[in-house]
N, C-alpha and C. Protein backbone atom coordinates (compact mmCIF):
# COMPACT_ATOMS: atom_id res chain seq x y z
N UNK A 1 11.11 8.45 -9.32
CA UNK A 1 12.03 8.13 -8.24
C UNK A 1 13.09 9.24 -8.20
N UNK A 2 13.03 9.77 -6.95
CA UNK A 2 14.01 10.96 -6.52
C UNK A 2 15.67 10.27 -6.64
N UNK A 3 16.32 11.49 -6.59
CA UNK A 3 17.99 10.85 -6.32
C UNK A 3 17.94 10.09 -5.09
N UNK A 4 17.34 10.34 -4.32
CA UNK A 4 16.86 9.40 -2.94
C UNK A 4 16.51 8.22 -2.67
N UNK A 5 16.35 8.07 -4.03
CA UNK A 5 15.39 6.42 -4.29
C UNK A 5 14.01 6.52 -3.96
N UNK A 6 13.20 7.54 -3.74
CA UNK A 6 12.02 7.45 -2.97
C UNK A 6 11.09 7.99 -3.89
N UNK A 7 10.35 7.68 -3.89
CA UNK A 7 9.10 8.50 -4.74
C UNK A 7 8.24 8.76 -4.32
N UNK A 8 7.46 9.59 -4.56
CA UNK A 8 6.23 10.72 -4.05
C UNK A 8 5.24 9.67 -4.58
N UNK A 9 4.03 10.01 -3.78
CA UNK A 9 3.36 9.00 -3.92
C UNK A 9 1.75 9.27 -3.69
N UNK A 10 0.54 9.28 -3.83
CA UNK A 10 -0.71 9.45 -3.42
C UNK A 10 -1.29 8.29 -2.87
N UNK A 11 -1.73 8.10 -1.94
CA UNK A 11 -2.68 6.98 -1.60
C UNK A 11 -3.96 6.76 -1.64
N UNK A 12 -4.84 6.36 -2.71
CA UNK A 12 -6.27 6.28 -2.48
C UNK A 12 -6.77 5.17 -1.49
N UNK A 13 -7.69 5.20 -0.11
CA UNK A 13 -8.10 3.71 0.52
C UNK A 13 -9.32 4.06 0.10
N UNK A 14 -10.27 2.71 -0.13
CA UNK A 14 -11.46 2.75 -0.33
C UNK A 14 -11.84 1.72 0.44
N UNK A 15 -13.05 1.67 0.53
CA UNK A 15 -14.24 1.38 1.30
C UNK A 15 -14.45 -0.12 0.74
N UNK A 16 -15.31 0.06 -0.86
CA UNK A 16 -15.87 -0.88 -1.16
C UNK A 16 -15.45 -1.33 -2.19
N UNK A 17 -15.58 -2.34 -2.07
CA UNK A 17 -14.26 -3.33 -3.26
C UNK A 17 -14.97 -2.98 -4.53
N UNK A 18 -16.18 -3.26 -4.83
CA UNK A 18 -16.95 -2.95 -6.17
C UNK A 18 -16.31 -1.77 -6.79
N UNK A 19 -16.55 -0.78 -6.09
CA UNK A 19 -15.96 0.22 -6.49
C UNK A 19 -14.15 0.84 -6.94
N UNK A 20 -13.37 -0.09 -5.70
CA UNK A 20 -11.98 -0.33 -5.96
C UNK A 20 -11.87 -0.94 -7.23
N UNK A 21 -12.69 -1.99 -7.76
CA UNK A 21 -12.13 -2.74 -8.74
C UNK A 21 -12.72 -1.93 -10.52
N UNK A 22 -13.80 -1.23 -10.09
CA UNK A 22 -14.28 -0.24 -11.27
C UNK A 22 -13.84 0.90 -11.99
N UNK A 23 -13.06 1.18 -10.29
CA UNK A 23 -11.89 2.50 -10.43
C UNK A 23 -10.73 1.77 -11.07
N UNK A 24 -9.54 0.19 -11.08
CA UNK A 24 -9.10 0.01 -11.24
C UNK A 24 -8.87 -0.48 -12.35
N UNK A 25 -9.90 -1.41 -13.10
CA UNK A 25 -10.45 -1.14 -14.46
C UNK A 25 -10.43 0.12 -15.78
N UNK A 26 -10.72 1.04 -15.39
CA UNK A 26 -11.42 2.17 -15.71
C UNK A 26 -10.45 3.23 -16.05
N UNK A 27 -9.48 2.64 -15.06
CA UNK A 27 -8.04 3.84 -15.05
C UNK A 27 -7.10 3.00 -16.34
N UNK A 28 -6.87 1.56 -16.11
CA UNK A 28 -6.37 0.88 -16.66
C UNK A 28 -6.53 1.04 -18.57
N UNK A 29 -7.95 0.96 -18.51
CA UNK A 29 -8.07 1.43 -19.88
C UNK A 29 -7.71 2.93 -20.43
N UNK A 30 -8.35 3.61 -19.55
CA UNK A 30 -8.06 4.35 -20.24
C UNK A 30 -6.62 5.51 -20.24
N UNK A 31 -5.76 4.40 -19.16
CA UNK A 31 -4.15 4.85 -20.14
C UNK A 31 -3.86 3.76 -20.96
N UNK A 32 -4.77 2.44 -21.30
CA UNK A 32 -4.24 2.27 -22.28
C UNK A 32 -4.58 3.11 -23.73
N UNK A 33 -5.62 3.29 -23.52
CA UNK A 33 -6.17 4.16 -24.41
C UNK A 33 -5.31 5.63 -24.83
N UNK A 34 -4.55 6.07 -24.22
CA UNK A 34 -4.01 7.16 -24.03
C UNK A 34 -5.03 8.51 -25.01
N UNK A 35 -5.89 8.44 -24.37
CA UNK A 35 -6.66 9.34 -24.74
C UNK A 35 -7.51 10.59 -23.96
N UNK A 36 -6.80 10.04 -22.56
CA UNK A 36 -7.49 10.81 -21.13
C UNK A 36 -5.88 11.04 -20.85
N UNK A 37 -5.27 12.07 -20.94
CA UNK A 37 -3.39 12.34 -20.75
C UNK A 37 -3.21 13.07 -19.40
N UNK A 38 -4.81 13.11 -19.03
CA UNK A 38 -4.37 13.91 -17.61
C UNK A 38 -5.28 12.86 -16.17
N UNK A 39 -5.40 11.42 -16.66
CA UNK A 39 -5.16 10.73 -15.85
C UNK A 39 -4.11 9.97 -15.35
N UNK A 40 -4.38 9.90 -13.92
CA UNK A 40 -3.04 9.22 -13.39
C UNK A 40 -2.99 7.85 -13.57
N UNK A 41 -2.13 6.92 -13.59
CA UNK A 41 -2.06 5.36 -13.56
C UNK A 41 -1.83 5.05 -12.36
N UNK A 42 -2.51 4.05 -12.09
CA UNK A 42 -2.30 3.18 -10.71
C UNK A 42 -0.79 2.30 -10.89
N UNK A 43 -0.31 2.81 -9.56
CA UNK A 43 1.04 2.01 -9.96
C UNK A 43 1.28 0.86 -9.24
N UNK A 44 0.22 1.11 -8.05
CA UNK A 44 -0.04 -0.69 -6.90
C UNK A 44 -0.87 -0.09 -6.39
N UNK A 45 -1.62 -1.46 -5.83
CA UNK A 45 -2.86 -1.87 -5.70
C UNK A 45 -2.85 -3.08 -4.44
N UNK A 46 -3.57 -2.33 -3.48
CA UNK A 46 -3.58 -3.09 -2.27
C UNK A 46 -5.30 -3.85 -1.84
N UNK A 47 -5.59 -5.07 -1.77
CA UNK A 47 -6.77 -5.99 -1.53
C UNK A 47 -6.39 -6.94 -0.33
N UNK A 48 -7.10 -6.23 0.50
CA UNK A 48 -6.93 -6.99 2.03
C UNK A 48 -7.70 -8.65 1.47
N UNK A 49 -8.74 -8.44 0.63
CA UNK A 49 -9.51 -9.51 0.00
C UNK A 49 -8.62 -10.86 -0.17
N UNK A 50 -7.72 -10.32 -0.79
CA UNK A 50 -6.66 -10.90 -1.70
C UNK A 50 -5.70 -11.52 -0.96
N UNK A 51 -5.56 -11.34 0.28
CA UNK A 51 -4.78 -11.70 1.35
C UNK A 51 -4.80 -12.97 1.88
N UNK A 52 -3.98 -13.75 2.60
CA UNK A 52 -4.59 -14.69 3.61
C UNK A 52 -4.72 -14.44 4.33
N UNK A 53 -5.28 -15.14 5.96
CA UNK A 53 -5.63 -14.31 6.66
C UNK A 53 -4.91 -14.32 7.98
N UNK A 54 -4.57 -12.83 8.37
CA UNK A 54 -3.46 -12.41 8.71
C UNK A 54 -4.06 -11.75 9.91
N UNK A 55 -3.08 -12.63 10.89
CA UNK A 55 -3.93 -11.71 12.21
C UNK A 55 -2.45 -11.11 13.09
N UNK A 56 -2.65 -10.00 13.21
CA UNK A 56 -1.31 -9.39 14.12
C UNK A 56 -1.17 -10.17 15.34
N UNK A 57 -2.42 -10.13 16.52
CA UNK A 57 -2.60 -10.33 17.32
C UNK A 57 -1.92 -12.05 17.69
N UNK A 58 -1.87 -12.69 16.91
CA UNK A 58 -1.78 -14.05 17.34
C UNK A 58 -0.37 -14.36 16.83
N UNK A 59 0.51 -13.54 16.19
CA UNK A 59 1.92 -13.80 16.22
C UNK A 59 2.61 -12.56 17.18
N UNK A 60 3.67 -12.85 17.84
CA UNK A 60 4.78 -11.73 18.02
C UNK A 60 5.25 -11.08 17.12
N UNK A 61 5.94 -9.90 17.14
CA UNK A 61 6.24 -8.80 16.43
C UNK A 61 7.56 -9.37 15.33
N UNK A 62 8.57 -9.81 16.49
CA UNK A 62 9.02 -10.51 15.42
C UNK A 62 9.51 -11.56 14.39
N UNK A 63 8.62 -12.65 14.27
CA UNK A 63 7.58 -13.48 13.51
C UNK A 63 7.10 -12.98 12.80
N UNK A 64 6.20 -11.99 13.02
CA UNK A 64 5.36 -11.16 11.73
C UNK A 64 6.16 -10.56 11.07
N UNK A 65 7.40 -9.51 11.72
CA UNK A 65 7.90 -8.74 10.59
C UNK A 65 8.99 -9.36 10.10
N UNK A 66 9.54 -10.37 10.86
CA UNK A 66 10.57 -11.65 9.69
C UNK A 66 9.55 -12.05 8.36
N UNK A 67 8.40 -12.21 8.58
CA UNK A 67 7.98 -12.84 7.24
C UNK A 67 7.32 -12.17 6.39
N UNK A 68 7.75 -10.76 6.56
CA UNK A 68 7.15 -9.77 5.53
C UNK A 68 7.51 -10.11 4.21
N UNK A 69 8.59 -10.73 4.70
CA UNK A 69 9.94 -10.40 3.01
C UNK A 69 9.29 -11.66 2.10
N UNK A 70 8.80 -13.01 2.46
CA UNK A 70 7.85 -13.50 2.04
C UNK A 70 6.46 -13.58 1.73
N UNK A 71 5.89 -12.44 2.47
CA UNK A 71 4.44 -12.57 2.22
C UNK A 71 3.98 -11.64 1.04
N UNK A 72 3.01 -11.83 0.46
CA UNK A 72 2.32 -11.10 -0.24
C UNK A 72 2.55 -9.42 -0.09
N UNK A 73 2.55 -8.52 -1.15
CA UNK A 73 2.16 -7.11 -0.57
C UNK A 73 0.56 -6.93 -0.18
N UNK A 74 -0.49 -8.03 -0.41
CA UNK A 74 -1.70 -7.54 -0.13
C UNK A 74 -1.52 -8.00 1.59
N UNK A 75 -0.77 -9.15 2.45
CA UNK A 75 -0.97 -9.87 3.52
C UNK A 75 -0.04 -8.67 4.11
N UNK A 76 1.15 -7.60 3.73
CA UNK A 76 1.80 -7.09 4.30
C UNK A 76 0.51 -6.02 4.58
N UNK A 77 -0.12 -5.45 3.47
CA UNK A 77 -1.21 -4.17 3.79
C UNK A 77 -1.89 -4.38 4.88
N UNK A 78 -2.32 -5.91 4.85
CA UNK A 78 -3.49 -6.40 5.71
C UNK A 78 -2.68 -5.96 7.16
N UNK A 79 -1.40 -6.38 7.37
CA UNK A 79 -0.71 -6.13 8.75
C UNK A 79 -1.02 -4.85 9.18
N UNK A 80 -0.37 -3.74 8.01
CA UNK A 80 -0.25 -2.68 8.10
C UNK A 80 -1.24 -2.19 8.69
N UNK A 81 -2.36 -2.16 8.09
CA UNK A 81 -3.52 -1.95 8.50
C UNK A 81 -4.07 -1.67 9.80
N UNK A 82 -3.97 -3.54 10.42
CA UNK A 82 -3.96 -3.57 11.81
C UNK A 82 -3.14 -2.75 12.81
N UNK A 83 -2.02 -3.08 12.31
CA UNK A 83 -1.10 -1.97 13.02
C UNK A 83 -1.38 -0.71 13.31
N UNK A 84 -2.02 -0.15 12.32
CA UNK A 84 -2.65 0.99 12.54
C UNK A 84 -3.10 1.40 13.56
N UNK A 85 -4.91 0.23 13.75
CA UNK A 85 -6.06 0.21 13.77
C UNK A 85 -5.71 0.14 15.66
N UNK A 86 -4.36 -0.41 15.76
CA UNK A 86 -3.87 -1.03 16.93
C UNK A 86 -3.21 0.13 17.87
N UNK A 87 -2.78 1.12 17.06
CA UNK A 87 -2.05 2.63 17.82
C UNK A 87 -3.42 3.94 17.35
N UNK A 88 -4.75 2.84 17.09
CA UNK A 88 -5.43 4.03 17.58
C UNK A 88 -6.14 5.04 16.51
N UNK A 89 -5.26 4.65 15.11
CA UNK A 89 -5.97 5.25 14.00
C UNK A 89 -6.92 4.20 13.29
N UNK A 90 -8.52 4.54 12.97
CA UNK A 90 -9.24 3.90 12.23
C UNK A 90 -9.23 3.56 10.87
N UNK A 91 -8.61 2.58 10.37
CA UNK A 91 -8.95 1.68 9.16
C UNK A 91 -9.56 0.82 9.02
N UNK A 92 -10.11 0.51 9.80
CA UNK A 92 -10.83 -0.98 9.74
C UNK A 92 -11.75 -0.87 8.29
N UNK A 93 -12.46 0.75 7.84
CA UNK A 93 -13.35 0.17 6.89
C UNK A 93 -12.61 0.15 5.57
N UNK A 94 -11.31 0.16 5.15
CA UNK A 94 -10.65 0.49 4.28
C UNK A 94 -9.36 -0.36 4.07
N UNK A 95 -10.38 -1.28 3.27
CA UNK A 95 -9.27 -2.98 2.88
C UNK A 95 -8.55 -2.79 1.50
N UNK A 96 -8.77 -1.53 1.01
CA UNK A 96 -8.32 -1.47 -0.40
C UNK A 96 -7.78 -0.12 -0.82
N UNK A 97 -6.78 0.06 -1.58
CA UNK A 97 -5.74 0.78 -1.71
C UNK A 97 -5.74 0.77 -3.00
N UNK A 98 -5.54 2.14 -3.70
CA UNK A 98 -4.93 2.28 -4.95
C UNK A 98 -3.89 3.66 -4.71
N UNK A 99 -2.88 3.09 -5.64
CA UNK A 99 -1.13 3.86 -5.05
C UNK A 99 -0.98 4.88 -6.56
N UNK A 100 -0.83 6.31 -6.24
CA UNK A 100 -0.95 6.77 -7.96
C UNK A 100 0.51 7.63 -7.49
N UNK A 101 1.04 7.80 -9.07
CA UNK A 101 2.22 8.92 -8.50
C UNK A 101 1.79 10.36 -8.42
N UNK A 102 2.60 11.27 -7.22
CA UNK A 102 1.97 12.36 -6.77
C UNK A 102 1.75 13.40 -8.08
N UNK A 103 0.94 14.11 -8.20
CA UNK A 103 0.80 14.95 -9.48
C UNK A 103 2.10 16.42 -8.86
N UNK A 104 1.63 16.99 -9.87
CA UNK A 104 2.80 18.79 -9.67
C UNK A 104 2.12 19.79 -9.35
């Protein structure tokens, strides 16, 4: 975290959950392991899966973004998402997120 409060950040989206959750596993051990020093740790982890189900379309704007501050971070991704998908950029195949800090 910068004097800014902000931190640099990488975003992995993936495709297929099998694979999100193998990668997420996999990393997990092996910083616990600290034996791989030049892998990164996942620091959040986004599963549209994991969500309830969250449709932009059927609330107003602000309804949805009043109840961010309550919802889940996976039901906020799920928004996000749409939001996206809604001004035109494609996510639809990419329900899953892993958040690493930016390398140097």
């Amino acid at each position: 975290v910068n004097h800014h409060g902000s931190r640099s950040v990488v975003i992995k989206f993936m495709k297929h959950r099998t694979q999100f959750l193998r990668e997420k596993v996999t990393r997990a051990r092996l910083n616990i392991s600290q034996s791989a020093c030049f892998v990164l740790p996942v620091i959040e982890d986004y599963d549209v899966d994991r969500a309830e189900n969250v449709d932009i379309e059927s609330a107003d704007e602000t309804t949805t973004r009043s109840g961010w501050l309550s919802d889940s971070k996976d039901n906020i991704f799920a928004l996000d998402l749409q939001e996206m998908n809604s001004l035109g950029h494609d996510f639809s195949s990419f329900n899953y997120a892993l958040v690493f800090p930016q390398g140097e």
